[in-house]
PDB file of N, CA and C in Angstrom:
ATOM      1  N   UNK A   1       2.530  -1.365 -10.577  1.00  0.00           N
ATOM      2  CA  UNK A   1       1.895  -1.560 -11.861  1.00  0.00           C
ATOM      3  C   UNK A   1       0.394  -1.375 -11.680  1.00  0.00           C
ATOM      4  N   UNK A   2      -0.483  -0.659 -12.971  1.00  0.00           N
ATOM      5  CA  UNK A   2      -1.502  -0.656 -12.245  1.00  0.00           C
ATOM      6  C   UNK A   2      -2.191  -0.555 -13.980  1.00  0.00           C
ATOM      7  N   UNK A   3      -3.780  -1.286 -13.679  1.00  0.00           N
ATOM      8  CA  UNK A   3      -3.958  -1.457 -14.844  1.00  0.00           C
ATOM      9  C   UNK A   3      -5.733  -0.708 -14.665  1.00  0.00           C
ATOM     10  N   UNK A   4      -6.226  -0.575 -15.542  1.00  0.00           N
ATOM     11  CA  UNK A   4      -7.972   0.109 -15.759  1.00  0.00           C
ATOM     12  C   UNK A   4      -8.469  -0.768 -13.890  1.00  0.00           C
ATOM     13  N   UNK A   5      -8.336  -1.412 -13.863  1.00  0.00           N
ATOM     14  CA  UNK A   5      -9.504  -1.276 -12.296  1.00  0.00           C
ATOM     15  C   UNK A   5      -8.793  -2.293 -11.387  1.00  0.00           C
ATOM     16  N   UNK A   6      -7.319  -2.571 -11.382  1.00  0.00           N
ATOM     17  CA  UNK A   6      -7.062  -3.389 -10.694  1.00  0.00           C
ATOM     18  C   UNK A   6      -5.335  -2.622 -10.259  1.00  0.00           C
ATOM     19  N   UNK A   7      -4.697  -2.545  -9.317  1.00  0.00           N
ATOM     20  CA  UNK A   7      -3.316  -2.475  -9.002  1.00  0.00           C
ATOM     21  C   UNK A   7      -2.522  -3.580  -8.547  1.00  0.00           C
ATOM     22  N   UNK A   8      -1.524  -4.175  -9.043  1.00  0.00           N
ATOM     23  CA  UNK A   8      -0.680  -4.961  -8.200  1.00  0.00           C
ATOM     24  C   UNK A   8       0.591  -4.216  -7.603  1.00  0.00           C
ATOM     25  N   UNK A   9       0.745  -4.165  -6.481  1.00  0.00           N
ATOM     26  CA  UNK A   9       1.972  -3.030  -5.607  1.00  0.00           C
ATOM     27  C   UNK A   9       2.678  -3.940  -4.826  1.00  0.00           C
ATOM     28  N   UNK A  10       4.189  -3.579  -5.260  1.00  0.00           N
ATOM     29  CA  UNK A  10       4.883  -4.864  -4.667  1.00  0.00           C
ATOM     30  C   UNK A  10       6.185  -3.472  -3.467  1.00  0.00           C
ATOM     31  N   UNK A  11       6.537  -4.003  -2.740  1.00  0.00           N
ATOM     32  CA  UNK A  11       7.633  -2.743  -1.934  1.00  0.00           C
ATOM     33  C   UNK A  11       8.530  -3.821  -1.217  1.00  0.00           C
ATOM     34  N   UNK A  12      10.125  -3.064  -1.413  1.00  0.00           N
ATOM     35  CA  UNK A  12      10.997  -3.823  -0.921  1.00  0.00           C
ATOM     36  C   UNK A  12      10.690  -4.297   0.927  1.00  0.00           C
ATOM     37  N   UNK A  13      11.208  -5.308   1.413  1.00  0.00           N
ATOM     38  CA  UNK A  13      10.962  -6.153   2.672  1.00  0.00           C
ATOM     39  C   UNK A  13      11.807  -5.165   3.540  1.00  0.00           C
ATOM     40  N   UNK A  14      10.993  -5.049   4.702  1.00  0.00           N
ATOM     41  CA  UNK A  14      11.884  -4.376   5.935  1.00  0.00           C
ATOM     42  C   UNK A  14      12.312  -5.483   6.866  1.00  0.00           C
ATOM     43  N   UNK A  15      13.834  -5.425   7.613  1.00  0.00           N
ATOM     44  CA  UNK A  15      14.294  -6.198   8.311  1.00  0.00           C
ATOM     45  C   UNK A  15      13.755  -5.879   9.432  1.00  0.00           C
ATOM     46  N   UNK A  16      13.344  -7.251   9.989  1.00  0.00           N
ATOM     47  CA  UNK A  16      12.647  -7.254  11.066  1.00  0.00           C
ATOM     48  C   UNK A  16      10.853  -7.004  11.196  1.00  0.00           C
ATOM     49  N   UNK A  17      10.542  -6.644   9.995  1.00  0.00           N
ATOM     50  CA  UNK A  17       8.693  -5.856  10.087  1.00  0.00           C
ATOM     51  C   UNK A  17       8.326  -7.806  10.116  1.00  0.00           C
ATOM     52  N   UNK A  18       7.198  -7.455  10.889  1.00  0.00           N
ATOM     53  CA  UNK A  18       6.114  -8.986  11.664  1.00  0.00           C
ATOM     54  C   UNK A  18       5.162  -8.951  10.201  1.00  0.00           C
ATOM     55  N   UNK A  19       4.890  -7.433  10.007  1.00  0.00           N
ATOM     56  CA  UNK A  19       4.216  -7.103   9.133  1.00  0.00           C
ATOM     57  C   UNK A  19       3.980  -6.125   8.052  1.00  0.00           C
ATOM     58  N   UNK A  20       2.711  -5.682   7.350  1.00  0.00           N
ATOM     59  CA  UNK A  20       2.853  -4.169   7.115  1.00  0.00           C
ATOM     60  C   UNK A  20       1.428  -3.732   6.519  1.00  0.00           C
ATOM     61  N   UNK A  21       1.082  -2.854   6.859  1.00  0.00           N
ATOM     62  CA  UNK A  21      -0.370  -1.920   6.471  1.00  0.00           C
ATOM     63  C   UNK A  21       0.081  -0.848   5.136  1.00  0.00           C
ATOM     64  N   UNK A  22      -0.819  -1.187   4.407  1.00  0.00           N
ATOM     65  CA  UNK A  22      -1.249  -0.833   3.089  1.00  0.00           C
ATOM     66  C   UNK A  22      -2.422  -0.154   2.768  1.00  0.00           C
ATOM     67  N   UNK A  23      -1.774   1.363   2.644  1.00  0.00           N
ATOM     68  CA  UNK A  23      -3.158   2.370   2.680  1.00  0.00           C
ATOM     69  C   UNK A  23      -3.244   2.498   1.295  1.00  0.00           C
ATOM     70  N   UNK A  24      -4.375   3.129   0.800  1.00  0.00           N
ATOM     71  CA  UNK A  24      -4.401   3.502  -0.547  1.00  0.00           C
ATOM     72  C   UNK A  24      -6.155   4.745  -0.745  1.00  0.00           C
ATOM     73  N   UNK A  25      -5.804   5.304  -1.428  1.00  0.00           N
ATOM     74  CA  UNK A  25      -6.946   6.092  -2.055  1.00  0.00           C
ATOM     75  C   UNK A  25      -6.500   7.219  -3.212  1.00  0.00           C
ATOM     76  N   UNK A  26      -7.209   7.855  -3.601  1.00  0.00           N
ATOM     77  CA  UNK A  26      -7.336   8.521  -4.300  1.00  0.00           C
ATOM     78  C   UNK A  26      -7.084  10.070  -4.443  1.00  0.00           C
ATOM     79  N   UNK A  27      -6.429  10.842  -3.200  1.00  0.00           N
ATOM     80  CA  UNK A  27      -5.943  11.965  -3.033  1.00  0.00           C
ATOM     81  C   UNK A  27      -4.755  11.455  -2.369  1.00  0.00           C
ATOM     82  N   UNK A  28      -3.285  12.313  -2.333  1.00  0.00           N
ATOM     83  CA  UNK A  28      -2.255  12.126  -1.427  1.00  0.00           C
ATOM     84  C   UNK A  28      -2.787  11.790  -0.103  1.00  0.00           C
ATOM     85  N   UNK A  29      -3.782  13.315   0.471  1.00  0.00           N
ATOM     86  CA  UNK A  29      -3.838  13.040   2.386  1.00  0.00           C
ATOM     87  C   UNK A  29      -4.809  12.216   2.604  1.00  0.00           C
ATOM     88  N   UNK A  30      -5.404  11.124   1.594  1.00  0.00           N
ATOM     89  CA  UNK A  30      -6.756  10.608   1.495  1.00  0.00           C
ATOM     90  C   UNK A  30      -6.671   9.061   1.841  1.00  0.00           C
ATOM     91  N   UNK A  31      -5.976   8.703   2.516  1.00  0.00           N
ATOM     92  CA  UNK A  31      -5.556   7.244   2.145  1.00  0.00           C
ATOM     93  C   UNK A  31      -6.847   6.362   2.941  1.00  0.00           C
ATOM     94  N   UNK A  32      -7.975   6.436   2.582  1.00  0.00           N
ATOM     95  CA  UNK A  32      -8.970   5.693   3.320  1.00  0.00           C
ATOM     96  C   UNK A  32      -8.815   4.481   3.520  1.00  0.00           C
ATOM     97  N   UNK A  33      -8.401   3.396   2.232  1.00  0.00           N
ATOM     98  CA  UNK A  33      -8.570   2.817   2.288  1.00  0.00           C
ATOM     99  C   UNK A  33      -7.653   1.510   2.720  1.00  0.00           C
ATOM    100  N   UNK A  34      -7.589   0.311   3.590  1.00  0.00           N
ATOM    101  CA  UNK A  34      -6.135  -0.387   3.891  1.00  0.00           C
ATOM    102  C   UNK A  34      -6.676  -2.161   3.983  1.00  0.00           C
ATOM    103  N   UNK A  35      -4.976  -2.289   4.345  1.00  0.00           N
ATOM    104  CA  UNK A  35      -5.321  -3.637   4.545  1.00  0.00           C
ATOM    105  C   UNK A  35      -3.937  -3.820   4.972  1.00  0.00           C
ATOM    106  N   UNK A  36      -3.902  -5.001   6.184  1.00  0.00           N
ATOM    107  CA  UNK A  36      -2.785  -5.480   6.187  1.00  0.00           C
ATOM    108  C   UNK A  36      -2.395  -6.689   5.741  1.00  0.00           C
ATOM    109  N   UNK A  37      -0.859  -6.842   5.666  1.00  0.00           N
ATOM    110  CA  UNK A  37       0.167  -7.994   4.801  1.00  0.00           C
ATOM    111  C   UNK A  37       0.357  -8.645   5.594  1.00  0.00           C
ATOM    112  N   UNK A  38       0.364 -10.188   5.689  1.00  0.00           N
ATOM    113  CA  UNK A  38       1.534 -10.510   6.352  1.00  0.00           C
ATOM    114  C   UNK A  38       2.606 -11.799   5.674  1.00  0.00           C
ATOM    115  N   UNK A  39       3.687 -11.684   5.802  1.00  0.00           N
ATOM    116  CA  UNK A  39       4.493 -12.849   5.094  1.00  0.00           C
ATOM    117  C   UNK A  39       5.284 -12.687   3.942  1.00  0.00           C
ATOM    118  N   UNK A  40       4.764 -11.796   3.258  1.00  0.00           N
ATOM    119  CA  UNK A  40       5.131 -11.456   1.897  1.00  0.00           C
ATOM    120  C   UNK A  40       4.986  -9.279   1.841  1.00  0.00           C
ATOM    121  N   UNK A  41       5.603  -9.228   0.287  1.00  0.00           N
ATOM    122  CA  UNK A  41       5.410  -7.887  -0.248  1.00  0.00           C
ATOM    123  C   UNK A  41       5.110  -7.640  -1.130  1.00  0.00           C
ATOM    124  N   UNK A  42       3.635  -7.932  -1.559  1.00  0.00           N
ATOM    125  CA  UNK A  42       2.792  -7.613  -2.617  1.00  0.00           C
ATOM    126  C   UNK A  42       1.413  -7.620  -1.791  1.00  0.00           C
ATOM    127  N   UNK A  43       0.691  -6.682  -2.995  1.00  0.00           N
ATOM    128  CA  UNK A  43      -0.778  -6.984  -2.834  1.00  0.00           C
ATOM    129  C   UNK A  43      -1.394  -6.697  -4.062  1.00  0.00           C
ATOM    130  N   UNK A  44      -2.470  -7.402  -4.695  1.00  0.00           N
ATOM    131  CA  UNK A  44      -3.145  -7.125  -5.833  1.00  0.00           C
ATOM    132  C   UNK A  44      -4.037  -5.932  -5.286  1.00  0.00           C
ATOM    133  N   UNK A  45      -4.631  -4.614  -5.559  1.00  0.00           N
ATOM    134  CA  UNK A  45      -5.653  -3.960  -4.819  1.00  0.00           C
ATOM    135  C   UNK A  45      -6.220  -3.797  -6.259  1.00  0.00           C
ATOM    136  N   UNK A  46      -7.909  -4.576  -6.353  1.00  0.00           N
ATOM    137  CA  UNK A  46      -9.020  -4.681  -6.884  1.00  0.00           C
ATOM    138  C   UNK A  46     -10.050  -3.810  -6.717  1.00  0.00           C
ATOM    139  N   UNK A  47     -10.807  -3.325  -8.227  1.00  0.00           N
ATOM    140  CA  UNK A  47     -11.766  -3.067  -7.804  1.00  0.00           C
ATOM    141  C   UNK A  47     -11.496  -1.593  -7.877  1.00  0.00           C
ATOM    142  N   UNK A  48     -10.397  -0.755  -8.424  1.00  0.00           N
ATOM    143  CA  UNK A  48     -10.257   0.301  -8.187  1.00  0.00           C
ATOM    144  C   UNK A  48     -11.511   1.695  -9.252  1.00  0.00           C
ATOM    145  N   UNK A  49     -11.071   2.548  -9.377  1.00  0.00           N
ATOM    146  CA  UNK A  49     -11.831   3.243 -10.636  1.00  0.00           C
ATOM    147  C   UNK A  49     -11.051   4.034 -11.679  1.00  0.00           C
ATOM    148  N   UNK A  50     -11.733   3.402 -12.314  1.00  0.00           N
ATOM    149  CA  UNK A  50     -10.791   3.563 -14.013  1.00  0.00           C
ATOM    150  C   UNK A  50     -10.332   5.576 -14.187  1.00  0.00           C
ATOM    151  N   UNK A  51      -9.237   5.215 -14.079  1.00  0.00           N
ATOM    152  CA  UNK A  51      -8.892   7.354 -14.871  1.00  0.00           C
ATOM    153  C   UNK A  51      -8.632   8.342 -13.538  1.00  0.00           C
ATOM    154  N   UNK A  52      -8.759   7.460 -12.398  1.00  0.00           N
ATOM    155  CA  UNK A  52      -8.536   7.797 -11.428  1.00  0.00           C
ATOM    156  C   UNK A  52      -7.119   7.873 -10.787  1.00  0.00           C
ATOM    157  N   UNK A  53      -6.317   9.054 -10.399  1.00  0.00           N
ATOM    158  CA  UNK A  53      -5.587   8.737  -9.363  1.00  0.00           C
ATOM    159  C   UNK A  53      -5.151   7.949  -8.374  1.00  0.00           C
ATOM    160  N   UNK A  54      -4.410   6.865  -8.054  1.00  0.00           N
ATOM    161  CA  UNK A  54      -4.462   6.061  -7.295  1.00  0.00           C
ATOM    162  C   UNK A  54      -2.645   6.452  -6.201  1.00  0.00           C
ATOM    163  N   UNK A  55      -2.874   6.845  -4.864  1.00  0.00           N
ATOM    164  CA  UNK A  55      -1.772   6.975  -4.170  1.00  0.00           C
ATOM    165  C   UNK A  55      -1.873   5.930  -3.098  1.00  0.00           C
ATOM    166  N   UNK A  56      -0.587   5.371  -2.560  1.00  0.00           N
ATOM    167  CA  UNK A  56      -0.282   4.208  -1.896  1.00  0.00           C
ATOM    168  C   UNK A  56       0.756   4.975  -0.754  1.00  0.00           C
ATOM    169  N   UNK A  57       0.737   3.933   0.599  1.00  0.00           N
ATOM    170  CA  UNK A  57       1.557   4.088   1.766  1.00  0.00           C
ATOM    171  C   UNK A  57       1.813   2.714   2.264  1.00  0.00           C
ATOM    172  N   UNK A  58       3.010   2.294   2.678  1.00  0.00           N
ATOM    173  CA  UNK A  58       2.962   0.866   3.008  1.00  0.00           C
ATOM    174  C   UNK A  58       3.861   1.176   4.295  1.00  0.00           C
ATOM    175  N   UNK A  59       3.134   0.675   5.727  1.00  0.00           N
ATOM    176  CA  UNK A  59       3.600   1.032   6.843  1.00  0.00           C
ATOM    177  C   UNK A  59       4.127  -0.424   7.495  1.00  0.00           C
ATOM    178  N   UNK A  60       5.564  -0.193   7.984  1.00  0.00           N
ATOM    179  CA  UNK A  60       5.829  -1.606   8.367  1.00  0.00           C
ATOM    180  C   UNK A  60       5.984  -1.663   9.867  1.00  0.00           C
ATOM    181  N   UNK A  61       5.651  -3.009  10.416  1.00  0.00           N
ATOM    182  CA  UNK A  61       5.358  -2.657  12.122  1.00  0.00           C
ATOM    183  C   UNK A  61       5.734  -4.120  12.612  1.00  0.00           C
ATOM    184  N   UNK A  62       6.491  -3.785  14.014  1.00  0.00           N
ATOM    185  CA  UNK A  62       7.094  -5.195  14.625  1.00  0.00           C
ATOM    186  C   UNK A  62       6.339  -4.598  15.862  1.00  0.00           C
ATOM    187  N   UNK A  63       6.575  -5.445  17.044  1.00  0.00           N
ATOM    188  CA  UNK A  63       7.155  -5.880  18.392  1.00  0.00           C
ATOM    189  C   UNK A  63       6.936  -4.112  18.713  1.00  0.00           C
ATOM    190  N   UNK A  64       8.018  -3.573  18.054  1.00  0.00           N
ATOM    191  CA  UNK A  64       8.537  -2.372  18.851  1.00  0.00           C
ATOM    192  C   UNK A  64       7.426  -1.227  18.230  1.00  0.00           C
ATOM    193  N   UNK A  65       6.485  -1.483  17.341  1.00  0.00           N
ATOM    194  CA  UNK A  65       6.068   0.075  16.949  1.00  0.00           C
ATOM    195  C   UNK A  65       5.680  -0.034  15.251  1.00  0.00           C
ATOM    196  N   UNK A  66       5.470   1.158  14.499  1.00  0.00           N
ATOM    197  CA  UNK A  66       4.984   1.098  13.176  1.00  0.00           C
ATOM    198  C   UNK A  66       6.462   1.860  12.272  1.00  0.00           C
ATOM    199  N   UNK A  67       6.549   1.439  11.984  1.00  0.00           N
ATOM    200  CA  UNK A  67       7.651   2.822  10.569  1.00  0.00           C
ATOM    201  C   UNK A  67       6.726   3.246   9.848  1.00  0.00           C
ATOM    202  N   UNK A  68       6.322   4.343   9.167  1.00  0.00           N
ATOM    203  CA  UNK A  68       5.130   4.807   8.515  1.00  0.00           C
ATOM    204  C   UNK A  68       6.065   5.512   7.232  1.00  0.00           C
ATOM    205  N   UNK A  69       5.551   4.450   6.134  1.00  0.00           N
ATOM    206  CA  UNK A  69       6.407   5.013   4.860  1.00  0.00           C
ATOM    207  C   UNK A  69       5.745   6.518   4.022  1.00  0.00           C
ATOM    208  N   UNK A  70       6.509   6.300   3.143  1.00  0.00           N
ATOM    209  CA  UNK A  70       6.098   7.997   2.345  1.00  0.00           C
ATOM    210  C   UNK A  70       5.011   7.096   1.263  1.00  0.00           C
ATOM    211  N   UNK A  71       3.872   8.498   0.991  1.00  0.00           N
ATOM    212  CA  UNK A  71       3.114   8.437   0.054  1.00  0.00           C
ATOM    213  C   UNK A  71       3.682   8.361  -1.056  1.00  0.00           C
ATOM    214  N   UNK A  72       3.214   7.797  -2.370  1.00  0.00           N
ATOM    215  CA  UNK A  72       3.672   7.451  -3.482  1.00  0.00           C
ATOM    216  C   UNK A  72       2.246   6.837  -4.275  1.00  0.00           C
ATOM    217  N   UNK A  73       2.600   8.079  -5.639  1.00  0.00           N
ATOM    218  CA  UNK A  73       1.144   8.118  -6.604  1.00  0.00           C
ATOM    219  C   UNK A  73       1.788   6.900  -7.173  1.00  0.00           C
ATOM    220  N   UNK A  74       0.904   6.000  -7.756  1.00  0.00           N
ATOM    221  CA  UNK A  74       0.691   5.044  -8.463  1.00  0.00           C
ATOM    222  C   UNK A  74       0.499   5.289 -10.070  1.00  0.00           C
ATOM    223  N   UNK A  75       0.999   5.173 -10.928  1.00  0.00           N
ATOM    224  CA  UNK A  75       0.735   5.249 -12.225  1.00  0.00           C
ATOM    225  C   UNK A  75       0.439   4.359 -13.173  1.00  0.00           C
TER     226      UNK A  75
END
């Protein structure tokens, strides 16, 4: 869901992820910007710019390594 300058992005739980990294920007190959989760599967991402494109990646990672999910535009 994503509203004039704010996104809330929620993604189903991976079995077993410790955690997960949350890229985001404004072109598909552009994902500058991140943050990681831990505990839960949401994040509010604030602060965005209005009329803008917004694409997301949410990478989940244990013990053993990262799974690196698919890009996905935000609307």
């Amino acid at each position: 869901m994503i509203g004039n300058l704010d996104a809330y992005i929620f993604w189903n739980k991976v079995y077993d992820a410790v955690g997960y990294n949350l890229l985001w920007g404004h072109e598909e190959d552009k994902l500058y910007h991140s943050c990681m989760v831990y505990d839960r599967n949401e994040k509010l991402i604030a602060a965005l710019v209005k009329g803008q494109k917004l694409f997301v990646r949410v990478d989940a990672f244990n013990e053993a390594g990262i799974t690196e999910g698919r890009v996905t535009e935000i609307r």
